[in-house]
PDB file of N, CA and C in Angstrom:
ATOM      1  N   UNK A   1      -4.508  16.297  10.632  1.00  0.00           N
ATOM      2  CA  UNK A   1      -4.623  17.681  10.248  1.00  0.00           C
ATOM      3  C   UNK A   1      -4.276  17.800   8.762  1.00  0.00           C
ATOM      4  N   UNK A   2      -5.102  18.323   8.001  1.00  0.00           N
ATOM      5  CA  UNK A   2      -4.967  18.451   6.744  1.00  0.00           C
ATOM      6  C   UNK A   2      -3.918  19.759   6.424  1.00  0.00           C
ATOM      7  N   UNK A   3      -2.885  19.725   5.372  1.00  0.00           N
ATOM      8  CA  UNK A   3      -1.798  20.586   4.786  1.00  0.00           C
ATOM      9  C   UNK A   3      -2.323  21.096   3.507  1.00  0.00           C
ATOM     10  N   UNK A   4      -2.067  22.707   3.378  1.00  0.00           N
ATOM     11  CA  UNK A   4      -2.610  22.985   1.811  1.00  0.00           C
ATOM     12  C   UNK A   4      -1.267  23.132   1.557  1.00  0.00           C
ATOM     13  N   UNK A   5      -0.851  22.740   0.360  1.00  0.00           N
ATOM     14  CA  UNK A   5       0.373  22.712  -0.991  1.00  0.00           C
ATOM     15  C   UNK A   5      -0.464  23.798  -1.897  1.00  0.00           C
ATOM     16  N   UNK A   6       0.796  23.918  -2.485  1.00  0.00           N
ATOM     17  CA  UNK A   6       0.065  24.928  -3.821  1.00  0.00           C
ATOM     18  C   UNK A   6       1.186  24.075  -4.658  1.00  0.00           C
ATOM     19  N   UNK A   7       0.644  23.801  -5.995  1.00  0.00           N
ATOM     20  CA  UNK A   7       1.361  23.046  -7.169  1.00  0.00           C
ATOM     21  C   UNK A   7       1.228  24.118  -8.363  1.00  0.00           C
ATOM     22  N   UNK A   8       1.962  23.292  -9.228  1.00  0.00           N
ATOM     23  CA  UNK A   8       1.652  24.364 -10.590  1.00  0.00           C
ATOM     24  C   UNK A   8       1.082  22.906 -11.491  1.00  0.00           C
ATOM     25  N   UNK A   9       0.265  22.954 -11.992  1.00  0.00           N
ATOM     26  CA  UNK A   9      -0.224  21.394 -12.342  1.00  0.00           C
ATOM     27  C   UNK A   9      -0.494  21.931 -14.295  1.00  0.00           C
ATOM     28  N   UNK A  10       0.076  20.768 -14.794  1.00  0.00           N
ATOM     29  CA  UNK A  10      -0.034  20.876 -16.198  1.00  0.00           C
ATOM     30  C   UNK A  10      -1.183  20.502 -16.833  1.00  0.00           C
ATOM     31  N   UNK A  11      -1.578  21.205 -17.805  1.00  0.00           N
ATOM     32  CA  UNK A  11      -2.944  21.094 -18.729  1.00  0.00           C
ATOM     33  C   UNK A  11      -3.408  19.681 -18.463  1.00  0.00           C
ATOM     34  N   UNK A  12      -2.379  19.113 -18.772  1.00  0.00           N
ATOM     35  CA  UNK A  12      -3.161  17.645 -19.219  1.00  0.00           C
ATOM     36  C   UNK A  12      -3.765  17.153 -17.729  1.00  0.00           C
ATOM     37  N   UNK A  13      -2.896  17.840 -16.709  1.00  0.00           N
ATOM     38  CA  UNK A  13      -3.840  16.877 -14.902  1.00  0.00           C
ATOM     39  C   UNK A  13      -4.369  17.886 -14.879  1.00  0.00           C
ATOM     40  N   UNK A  14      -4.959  18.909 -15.335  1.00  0.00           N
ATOM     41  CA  UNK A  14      -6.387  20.125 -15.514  1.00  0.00           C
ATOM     42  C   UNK A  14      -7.354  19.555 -15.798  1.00  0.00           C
ATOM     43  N   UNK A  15      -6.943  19.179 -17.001  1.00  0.00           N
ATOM     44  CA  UNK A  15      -8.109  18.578 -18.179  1.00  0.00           C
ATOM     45  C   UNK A  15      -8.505  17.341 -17.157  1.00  0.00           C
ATOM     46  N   UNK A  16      -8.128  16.083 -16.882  1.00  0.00           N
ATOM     47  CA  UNK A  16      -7.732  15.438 -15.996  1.00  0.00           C
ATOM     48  C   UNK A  16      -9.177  15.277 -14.701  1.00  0.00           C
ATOM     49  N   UNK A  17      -7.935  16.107 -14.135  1.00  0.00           N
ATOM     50  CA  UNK A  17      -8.670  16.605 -12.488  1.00  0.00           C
ATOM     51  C   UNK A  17     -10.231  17.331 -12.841  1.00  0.00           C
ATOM     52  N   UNK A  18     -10.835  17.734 -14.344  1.00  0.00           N
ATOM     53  CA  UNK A  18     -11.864  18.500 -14.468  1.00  0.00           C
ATOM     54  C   UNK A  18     -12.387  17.136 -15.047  1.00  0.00           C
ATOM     55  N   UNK A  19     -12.395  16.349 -15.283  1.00  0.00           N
ATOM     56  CA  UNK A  19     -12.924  14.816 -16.162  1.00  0.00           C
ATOM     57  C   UNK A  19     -13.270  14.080 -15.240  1.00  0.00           C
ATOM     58  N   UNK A  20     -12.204  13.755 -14.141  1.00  0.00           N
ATOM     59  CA  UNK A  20     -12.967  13.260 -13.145  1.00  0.00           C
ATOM     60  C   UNK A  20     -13.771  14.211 -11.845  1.00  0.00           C
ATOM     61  N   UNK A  21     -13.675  15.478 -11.884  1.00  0.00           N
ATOM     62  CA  UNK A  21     -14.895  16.003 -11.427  1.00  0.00           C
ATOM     63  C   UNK A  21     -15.895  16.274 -11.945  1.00  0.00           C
ATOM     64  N   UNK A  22     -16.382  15.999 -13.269  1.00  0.00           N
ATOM     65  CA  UNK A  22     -17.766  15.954 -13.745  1.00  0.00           C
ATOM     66  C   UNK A  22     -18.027  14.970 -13.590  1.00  0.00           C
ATOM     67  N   UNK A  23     -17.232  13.735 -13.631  1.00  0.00           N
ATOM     68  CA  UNK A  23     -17.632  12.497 -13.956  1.00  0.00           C
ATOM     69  C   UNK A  23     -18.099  11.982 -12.689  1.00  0.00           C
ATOM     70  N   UNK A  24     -17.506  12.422 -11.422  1.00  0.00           N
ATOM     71  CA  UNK A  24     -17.709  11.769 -10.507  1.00  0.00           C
ATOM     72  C   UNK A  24     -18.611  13.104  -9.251  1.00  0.00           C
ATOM     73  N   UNK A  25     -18.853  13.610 -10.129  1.00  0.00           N
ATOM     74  CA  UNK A  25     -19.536  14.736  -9.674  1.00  0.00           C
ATOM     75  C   UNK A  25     -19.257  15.214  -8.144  1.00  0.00           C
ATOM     76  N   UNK A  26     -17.928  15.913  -8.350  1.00  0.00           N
ATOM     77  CA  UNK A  26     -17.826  16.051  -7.180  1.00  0.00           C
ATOM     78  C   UNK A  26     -17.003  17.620  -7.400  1.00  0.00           C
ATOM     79  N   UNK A  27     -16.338  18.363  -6.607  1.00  0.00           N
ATOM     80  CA  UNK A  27     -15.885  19.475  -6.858  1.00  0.00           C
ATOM     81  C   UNK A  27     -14.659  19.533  -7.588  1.00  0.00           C
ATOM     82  N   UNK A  28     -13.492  20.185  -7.839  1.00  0.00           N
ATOM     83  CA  UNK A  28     -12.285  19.920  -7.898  1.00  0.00           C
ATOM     84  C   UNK A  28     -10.920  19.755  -7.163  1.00  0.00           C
ATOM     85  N   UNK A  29     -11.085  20.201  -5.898  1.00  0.00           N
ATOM     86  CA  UNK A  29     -10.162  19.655  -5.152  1.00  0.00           C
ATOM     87  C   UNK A  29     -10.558  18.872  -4.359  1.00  0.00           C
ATOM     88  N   UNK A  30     -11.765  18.104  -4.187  1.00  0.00           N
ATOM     89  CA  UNK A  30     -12.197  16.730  -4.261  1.00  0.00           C
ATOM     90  C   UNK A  30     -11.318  15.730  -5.530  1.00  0.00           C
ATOM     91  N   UNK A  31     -11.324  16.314  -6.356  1.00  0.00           N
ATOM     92  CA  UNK A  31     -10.964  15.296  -7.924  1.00  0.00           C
ATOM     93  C   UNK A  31      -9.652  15.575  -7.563  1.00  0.00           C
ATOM     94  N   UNK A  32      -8.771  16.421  -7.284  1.00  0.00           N
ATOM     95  CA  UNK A  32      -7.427  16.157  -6.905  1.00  0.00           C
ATOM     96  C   UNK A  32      -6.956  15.560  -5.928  1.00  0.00           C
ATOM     97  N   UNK A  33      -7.561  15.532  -4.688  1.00  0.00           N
ATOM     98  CA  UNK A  33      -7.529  14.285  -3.202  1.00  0.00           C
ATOM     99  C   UNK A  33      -7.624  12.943  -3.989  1.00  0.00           C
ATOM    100  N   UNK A  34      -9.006  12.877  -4.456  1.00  0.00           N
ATOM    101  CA  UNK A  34      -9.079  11.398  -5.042  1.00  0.00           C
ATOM    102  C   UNK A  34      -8.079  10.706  -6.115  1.00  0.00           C
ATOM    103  N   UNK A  35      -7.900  11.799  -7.008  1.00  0.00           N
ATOM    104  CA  UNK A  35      -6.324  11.305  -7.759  1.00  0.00           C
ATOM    105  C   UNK A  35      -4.988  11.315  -7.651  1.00  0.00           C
ATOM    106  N   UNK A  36      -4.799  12.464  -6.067  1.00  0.00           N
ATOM    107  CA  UNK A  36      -3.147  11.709  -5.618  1.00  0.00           C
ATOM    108  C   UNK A  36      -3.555  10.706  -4.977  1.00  0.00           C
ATOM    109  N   UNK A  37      -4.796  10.303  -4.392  1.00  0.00           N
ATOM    110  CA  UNK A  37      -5.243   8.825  -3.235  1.00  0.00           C
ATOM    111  C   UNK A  37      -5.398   7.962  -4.402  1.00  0.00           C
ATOM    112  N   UNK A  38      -5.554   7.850  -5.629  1.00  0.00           N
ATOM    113  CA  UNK A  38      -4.895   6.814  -6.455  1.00  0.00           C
ATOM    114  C   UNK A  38      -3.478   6.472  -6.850  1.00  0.00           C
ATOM    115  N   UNK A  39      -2.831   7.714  -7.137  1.00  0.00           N
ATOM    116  CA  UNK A  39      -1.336   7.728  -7.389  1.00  0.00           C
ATOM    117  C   UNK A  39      -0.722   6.818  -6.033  1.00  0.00           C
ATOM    118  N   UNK A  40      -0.859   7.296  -5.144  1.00  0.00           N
ATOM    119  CA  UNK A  40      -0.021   6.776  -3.551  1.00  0.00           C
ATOM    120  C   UNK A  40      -0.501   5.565  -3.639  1.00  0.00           C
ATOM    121  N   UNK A  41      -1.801   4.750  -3.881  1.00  0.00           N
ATOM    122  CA  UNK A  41      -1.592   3.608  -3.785  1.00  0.00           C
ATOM    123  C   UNK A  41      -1.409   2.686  -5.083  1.00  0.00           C
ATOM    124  N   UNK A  42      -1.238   3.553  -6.003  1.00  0.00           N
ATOM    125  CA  UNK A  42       0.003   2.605  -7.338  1.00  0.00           C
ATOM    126  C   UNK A  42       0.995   2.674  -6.881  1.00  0.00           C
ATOM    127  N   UNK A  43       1.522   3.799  -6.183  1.00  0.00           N
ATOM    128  CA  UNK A  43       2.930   3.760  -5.562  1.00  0.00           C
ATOM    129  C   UNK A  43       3.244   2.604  -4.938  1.00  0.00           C
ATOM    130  N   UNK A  44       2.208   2.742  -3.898  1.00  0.00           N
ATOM    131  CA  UNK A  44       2.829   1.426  -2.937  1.00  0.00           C
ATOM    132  C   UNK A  44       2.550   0.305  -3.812  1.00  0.00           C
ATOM    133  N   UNK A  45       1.471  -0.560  -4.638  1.00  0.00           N
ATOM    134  CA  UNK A  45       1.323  -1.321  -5.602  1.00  0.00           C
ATOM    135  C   UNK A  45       3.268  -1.542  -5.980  1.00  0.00           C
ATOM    136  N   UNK A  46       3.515  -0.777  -6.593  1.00  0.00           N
ATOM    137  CA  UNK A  46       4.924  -0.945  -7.368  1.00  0.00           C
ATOM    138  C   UNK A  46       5.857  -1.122  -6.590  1.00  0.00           C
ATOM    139  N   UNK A  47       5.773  -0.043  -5.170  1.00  0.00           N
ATOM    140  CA  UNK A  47       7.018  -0.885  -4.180  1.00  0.00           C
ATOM    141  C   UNK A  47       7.200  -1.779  -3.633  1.00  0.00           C
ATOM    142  N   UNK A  48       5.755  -2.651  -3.451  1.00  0.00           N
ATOM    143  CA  UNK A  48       5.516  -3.927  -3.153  1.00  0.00           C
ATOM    144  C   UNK A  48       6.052  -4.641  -3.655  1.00  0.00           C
ATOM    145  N   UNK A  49       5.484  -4.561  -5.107  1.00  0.00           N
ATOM    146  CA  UNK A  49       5.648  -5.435  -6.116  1.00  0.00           C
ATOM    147  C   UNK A  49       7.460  -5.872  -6.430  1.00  0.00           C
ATOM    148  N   UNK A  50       8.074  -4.863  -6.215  1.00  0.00           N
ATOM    149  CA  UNK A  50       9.286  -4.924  -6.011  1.00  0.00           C
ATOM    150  C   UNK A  50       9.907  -5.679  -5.271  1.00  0.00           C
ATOM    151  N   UNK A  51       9.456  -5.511  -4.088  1.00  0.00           N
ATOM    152  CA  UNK A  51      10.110  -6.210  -2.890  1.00  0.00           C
ATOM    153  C   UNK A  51      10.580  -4.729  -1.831  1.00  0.00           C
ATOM    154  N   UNK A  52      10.237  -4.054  -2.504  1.00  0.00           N
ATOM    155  CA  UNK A  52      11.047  -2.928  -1.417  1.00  0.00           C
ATOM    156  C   UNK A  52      10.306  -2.247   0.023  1.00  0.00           C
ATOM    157  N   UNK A  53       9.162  -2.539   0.119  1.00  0.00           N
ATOM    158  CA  UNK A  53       8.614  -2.225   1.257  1.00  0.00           C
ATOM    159  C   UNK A  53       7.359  -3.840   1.210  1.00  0.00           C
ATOM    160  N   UNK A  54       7.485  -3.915   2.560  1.00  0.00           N
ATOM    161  CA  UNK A  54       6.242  -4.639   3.554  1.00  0.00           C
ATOM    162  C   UNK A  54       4.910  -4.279   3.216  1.00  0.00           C
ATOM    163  N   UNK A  55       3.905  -5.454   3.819  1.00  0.00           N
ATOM    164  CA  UNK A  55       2.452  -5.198   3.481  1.00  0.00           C
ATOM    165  C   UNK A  55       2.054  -4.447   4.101  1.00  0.00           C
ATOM    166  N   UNK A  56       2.603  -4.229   5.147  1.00  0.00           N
ATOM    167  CA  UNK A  56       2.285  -3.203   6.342  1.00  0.00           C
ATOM    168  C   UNK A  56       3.074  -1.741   5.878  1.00  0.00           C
ATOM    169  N   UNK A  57       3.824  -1.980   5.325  1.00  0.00           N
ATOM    170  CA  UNK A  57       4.455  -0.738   4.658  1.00  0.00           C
ATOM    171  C   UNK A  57       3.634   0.206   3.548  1.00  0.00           C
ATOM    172  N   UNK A  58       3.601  -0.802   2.428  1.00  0.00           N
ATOM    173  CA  UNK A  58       2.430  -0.163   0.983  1.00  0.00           C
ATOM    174  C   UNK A  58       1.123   0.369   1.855  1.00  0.00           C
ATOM    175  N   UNK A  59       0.977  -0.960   3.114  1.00  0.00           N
ATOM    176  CA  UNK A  59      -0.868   0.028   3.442  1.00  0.00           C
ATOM    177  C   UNK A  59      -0.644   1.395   3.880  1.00  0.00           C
ATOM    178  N   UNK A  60       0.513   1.438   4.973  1.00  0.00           N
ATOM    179  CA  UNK A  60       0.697   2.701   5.270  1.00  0.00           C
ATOM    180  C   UNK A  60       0.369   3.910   4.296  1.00  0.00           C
ATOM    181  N   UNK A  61       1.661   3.630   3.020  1.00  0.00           N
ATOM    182  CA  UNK A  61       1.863   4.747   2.152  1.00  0.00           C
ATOM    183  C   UNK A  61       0.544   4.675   1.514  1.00  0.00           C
ATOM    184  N   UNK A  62      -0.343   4.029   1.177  1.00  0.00           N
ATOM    185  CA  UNK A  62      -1.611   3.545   0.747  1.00  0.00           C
ATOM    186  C   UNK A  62      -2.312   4.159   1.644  1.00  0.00           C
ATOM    187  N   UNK A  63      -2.318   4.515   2.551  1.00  0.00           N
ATOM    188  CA  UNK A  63      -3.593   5.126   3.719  1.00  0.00           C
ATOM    189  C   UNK A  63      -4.641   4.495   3.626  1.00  0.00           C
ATOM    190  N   UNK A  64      -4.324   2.912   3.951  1.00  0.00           N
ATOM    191  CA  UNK A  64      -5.243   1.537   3.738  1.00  0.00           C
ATOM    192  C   UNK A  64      -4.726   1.095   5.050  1.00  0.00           C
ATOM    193  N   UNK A  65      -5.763  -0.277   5.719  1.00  0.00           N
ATOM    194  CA  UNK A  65      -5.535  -1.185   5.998  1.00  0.00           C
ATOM    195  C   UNK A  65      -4.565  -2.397   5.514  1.00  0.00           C
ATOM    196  N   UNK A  66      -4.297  -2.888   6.336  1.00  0.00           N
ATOM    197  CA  UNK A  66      -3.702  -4.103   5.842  1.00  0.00           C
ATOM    198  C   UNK A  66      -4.348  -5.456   4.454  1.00  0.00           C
ATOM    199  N   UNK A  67      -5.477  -5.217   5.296  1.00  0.00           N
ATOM    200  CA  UNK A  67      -6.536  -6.486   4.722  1.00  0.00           C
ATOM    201  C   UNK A  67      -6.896  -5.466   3.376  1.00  0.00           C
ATOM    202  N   UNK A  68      -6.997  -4.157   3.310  1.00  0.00           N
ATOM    203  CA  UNK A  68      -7.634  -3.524   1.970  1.00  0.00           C
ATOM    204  C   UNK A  68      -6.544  -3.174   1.583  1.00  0.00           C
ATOM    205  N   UNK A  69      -4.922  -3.281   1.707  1.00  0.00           N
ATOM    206  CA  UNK A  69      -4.147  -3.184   0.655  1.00  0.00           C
ATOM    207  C   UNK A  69      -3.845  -4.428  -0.148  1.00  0.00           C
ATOM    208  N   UNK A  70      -4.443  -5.582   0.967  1.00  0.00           N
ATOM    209  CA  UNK A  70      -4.321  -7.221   0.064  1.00  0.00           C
ATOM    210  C   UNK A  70      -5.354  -7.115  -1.179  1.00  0.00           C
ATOM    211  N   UNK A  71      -5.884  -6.563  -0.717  1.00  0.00           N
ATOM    212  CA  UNK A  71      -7.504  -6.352  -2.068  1.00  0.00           C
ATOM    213  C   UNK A  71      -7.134  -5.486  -2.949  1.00  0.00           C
ATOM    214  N   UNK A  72      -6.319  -4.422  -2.968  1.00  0.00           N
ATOM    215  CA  UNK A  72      -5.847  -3.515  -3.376  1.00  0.00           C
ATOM    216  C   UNK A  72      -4.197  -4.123  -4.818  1.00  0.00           C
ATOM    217  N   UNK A  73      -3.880  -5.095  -3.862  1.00  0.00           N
ATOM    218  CA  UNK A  73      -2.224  -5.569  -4.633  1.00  0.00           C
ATOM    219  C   UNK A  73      -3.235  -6.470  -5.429  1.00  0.00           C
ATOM    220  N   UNK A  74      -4.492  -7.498  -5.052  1.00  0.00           N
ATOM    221  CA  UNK A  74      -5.050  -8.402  -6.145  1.00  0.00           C
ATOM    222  C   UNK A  74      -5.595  -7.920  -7.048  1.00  0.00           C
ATOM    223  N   UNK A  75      -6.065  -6.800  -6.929  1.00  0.00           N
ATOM    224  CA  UNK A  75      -6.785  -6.111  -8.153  1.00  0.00           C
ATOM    225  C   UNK A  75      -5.584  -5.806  -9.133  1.00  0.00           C
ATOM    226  N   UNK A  76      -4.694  -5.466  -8.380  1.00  0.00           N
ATOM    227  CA  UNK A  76      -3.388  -4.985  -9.295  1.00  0.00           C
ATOM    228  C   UNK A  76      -2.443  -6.301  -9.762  1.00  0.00           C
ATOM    229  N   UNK A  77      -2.987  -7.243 -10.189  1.00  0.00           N
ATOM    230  CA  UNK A  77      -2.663  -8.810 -10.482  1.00  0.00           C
ATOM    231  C   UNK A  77      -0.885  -8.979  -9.459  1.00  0.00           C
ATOM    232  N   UNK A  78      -0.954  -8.294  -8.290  1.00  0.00           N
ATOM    233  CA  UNK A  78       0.032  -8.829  -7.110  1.00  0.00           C
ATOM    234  C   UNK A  78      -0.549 -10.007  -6.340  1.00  0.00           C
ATOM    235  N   UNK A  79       0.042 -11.002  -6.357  1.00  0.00           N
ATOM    236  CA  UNK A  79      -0.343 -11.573  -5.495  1.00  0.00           C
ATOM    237  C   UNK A  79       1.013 -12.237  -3.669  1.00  0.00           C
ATOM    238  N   UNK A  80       1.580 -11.444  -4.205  1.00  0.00           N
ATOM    239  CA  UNK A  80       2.486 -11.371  -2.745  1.00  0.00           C
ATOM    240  C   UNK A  80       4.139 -11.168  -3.925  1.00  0.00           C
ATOM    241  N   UNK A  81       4.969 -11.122  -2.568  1.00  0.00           N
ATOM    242  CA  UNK A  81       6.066 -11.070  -3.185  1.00  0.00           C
ATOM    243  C   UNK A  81       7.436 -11.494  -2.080  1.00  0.00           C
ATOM    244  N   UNK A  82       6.693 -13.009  -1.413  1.00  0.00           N
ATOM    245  CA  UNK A  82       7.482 -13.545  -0.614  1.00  0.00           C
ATOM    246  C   UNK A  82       7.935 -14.662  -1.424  1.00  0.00           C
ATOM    247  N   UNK A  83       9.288 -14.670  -1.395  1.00  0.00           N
ATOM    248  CA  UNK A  83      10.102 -15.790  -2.211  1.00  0.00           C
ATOM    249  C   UNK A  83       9.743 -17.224  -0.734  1.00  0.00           C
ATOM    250  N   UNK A  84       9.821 -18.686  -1.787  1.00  0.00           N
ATOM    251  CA  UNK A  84       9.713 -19.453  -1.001  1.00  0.00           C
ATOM    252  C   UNK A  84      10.925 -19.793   0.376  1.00  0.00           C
ATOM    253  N   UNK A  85      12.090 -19.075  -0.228  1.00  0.00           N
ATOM    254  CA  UNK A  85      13.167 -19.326   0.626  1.00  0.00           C
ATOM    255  C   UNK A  85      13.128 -18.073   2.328  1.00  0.00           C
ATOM    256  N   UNK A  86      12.242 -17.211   1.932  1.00  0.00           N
ATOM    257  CA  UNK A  86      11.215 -16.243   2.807  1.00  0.00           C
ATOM    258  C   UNK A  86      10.596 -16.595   3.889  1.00  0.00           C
ATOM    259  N   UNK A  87       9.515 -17.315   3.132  1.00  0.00           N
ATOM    260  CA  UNK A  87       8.481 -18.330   3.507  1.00  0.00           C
ATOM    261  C   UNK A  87       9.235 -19.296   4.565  1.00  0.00           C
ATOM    262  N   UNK A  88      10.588 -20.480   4.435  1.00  0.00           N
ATOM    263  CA  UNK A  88      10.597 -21.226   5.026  1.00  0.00           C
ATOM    264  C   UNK A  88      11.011 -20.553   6.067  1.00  0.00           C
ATOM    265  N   UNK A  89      12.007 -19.544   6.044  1.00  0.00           N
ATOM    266  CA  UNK A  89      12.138 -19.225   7.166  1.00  0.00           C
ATOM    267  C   UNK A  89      11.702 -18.548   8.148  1.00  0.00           C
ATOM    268  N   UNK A  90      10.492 -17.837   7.648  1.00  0.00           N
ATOM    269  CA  UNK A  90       9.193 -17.641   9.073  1.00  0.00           C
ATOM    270  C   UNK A  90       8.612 -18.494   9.366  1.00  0.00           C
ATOM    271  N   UNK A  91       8.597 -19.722   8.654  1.00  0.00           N
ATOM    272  CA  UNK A  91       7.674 -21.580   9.354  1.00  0.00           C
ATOM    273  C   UNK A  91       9.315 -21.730  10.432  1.00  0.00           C
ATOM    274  N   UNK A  92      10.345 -21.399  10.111  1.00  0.00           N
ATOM    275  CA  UNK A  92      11.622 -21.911  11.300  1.00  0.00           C
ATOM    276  C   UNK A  92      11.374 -20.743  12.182  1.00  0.00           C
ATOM    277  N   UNK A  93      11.241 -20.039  11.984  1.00  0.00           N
ATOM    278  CA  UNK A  93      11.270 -19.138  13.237  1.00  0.00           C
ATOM    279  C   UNK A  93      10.131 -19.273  14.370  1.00  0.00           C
ATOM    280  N   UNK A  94       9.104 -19.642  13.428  1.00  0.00           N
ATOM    281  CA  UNK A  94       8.000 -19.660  14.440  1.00  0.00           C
ATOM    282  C   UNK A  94       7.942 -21.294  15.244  1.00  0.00           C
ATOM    283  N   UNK A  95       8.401 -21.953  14.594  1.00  0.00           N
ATOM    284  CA  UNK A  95       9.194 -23.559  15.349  1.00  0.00           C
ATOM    285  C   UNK A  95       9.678 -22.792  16.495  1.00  0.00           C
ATOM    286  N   UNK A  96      10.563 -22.475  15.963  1.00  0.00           N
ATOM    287  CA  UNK A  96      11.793 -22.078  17.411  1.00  0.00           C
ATOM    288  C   UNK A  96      10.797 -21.267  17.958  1.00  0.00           C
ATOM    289  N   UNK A  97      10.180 -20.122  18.146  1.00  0.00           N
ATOM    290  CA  UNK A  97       9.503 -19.448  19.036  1.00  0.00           C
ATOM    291  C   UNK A  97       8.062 -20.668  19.441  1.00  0.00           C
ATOM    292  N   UNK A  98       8.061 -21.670  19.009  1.00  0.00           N
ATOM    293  CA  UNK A  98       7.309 -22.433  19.641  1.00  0.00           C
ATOM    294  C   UNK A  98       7.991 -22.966  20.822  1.00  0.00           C
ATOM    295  N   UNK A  99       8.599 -23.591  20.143  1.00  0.00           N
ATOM    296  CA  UNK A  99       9.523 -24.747  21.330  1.00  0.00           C
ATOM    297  C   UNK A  99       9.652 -23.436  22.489  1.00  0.00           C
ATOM    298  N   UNK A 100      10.363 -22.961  22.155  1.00  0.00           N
ATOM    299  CA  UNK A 100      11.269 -21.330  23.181  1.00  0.00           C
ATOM    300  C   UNK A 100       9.725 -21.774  23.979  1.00  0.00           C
ATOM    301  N   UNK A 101       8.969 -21.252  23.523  1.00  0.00           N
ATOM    302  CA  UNK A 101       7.940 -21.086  24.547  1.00  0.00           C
ATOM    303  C   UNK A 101       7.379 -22.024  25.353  1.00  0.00           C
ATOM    304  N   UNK A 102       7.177 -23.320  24.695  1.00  0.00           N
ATOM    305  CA  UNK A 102       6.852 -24.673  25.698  1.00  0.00           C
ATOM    306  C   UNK A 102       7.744 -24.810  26.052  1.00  0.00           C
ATOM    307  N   UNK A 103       9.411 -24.613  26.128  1.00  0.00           N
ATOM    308  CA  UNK A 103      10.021 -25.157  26.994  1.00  0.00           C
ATOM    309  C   UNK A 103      10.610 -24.153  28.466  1.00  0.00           C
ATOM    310  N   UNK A 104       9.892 -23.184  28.309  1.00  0.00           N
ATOM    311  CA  UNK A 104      10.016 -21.816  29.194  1.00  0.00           C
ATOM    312  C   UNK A 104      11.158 -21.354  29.176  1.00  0.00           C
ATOM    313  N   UNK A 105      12.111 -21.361  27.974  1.00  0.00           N
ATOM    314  CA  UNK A 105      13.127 -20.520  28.113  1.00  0.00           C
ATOM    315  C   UNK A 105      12.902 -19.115  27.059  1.00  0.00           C
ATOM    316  N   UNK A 106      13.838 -18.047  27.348  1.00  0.00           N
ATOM    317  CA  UNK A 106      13.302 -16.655  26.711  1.00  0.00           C
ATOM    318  C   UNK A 106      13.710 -16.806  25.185  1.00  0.00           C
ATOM    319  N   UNK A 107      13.135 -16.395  24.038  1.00  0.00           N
ATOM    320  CA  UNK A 107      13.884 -15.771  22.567  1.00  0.00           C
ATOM    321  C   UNK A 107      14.712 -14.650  22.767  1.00  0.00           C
ATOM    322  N   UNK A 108      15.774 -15.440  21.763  1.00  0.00           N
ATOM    323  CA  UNK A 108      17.205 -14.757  22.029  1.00  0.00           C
ATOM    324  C   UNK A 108      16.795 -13.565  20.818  1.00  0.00           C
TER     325      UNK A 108
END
């Protein structure tokens, strides 16, 4: 369900929001959807990039997929932001949830 806001928006995201509705020929609160749906996913871009939210997190705030926020962080020269010491320990976890499982006992 879509929410109307009312903002008070400054000249310069006027000028702005009217640049990319000629340009992209579309109305103007078309050109304002499409430029907070850029802002939200620099957002998530940067919280990624941080470390502070998940891939599954940025797509969310991104109102993306998973697989199109990976396309989304490469365009934005991200290319992950799992430290190797990260890394080893989801290859150990998934060991142990191997074994756990061939040997039929439950994960603790």
């Amino acid at each position: 369900m879509d929410t109307v806001k009312s903002v008070r928006l400054p000249s310069e995201i006027v000028r702005t929001v009217k640049d990319r509705a000629r340009r992209e020929r579309v109305d103007e609160s078309t050109a304002i959807r499409q430029l907070l749906s850029l802002g939200g996913e620099r957002h998530a871009v940067e919280l990624y990039r941080r470390g502070e939210v998940s891939l599954g997190e940025a797509a969310r705030i991104a109102d993306s997929t998973t697989r199109d926020m990976i396309e989304i962080l490469l365009r934005h020269g991200v290319k992950g932001n799992m430290t190797m010491e990260m890394q080893l320990e989801a290859q150990e976890t998934m060991r142990r949830l191997r074994k756990e499982r061939s040997s039929g006992t439950s994960p603790k």
